[in-house]
Protein backbone atom coordinates (compact mmCIF):
# COMPACT_ATOMS: atom_id res chain seq x y z
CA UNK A 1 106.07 110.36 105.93
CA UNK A 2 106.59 106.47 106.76
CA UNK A 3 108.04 105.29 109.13
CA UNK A 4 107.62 108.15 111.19
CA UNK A 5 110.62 109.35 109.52
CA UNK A 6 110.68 111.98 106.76
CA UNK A 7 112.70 112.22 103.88
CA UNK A 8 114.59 115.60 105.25
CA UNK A 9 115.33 113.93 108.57
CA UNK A 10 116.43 110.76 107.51
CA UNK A 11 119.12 113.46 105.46
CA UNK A 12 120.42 115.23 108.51
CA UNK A 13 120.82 112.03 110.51
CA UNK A 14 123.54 111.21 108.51
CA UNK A 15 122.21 107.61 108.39
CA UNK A 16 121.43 104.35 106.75
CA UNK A 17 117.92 103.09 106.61
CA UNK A 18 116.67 99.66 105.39
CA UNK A 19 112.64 98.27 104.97
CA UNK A 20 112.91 94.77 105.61
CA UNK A 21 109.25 92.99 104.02
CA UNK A 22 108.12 96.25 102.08
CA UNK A 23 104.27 96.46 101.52
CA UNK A 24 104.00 93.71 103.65
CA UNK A 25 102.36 92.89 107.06
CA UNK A 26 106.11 92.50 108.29
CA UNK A 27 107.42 95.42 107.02
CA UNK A 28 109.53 97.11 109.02
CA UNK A 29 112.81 99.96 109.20
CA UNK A 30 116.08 99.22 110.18
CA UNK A 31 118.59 102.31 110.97
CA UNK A 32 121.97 102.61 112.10
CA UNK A 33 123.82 99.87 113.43
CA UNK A 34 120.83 97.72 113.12
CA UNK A 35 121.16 97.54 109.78
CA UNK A 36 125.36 96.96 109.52
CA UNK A 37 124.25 93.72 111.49
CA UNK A 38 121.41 92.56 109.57
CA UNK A 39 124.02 93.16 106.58
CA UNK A 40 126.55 90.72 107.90
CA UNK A 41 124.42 88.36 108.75
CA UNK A 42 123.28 88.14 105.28
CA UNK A 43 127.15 88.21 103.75
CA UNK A 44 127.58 84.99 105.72
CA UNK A 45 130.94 83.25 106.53
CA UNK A 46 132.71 85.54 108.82
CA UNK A 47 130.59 88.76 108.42
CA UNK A 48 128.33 86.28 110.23
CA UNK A 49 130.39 85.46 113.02
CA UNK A 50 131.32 89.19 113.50
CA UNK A 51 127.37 89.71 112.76
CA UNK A 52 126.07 87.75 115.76
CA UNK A 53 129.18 89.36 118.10
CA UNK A 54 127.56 92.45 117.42
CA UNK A 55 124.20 91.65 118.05
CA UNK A 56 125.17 90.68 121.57
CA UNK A 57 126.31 94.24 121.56
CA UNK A 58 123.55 96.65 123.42
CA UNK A 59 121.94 98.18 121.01
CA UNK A 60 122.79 101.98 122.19
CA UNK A 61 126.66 101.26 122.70
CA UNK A 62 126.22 99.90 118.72
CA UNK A 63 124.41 103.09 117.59
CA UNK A 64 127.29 105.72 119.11
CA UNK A 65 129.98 103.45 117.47
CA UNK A 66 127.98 103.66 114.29
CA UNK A 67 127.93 107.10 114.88
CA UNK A 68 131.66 107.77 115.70
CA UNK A 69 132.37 105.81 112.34
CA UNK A 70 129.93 107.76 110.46
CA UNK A 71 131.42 111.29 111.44
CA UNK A 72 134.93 110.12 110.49
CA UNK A 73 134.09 107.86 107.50
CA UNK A 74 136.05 110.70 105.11
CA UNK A 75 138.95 110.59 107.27
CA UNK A 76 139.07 106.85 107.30
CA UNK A 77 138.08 106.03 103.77
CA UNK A 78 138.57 108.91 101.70
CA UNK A 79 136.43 111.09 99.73
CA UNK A 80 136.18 110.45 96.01
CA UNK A 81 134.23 113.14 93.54
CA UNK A 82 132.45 110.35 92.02
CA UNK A 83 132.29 106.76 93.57
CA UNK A 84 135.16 104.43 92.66
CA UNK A 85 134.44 101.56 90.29
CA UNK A 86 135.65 97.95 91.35
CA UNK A 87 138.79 96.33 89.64
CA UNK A 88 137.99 94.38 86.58
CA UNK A 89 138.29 91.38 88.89
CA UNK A 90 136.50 92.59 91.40
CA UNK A 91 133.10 93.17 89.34
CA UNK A 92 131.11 90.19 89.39
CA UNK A 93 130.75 90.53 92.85
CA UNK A 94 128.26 93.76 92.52
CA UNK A 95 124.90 94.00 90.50
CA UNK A 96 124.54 95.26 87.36
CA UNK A 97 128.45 95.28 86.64
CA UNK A 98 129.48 93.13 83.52
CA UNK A 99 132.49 93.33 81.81
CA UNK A 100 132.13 94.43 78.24
């Protein structure tokens, strides 16, 4: 257990969880929407503007929208039997995808 979070709970939460600094002095765990910020804020541009709006956000009001999205993420996005792979054009934006 790390974090003060096992493996089986961090399942049924239904959540995302980041370690910012692992194995480091500064190591810490983001969750929920703490994480969809810290994500932004890293895609720059205007994921950072939207970013920094959200951190103004209170945490907790954050969270239950994270939540709300999270229960209805199927409904919103679809549900695929195996993940989608980007368009051709699409794939130098991810890791490990080359075209052959």
């Amino acid at each position: 257990m790390r974090h003060g979070i096992n493996r089986e709970a961090m399942i049924l939460q239904n959540s995302i969880y980041l370690v910012l600094h692992p194995n480091s002095p500064q190591e810490r765990l983001l969750l929920r929407s703490d994480v969809t910020v810290h994500s932004l804020l890293l895609l720059g541009r205007a994921w950072k503007v939207l970013g920094r709006c959200l951190e103004i956000v209170p945490q907790f009001v954050r969270d239950a929208g994270y939540t709300l999205m999270a229960r209805n993420r199927f409904r919103l996005a679809g549900k695929y039997e195996a993940c989608p792979l980007p368009a051709a054009k699409d794939r130098g934006k991810f890791l490990g995808i080359t075209d052959s």
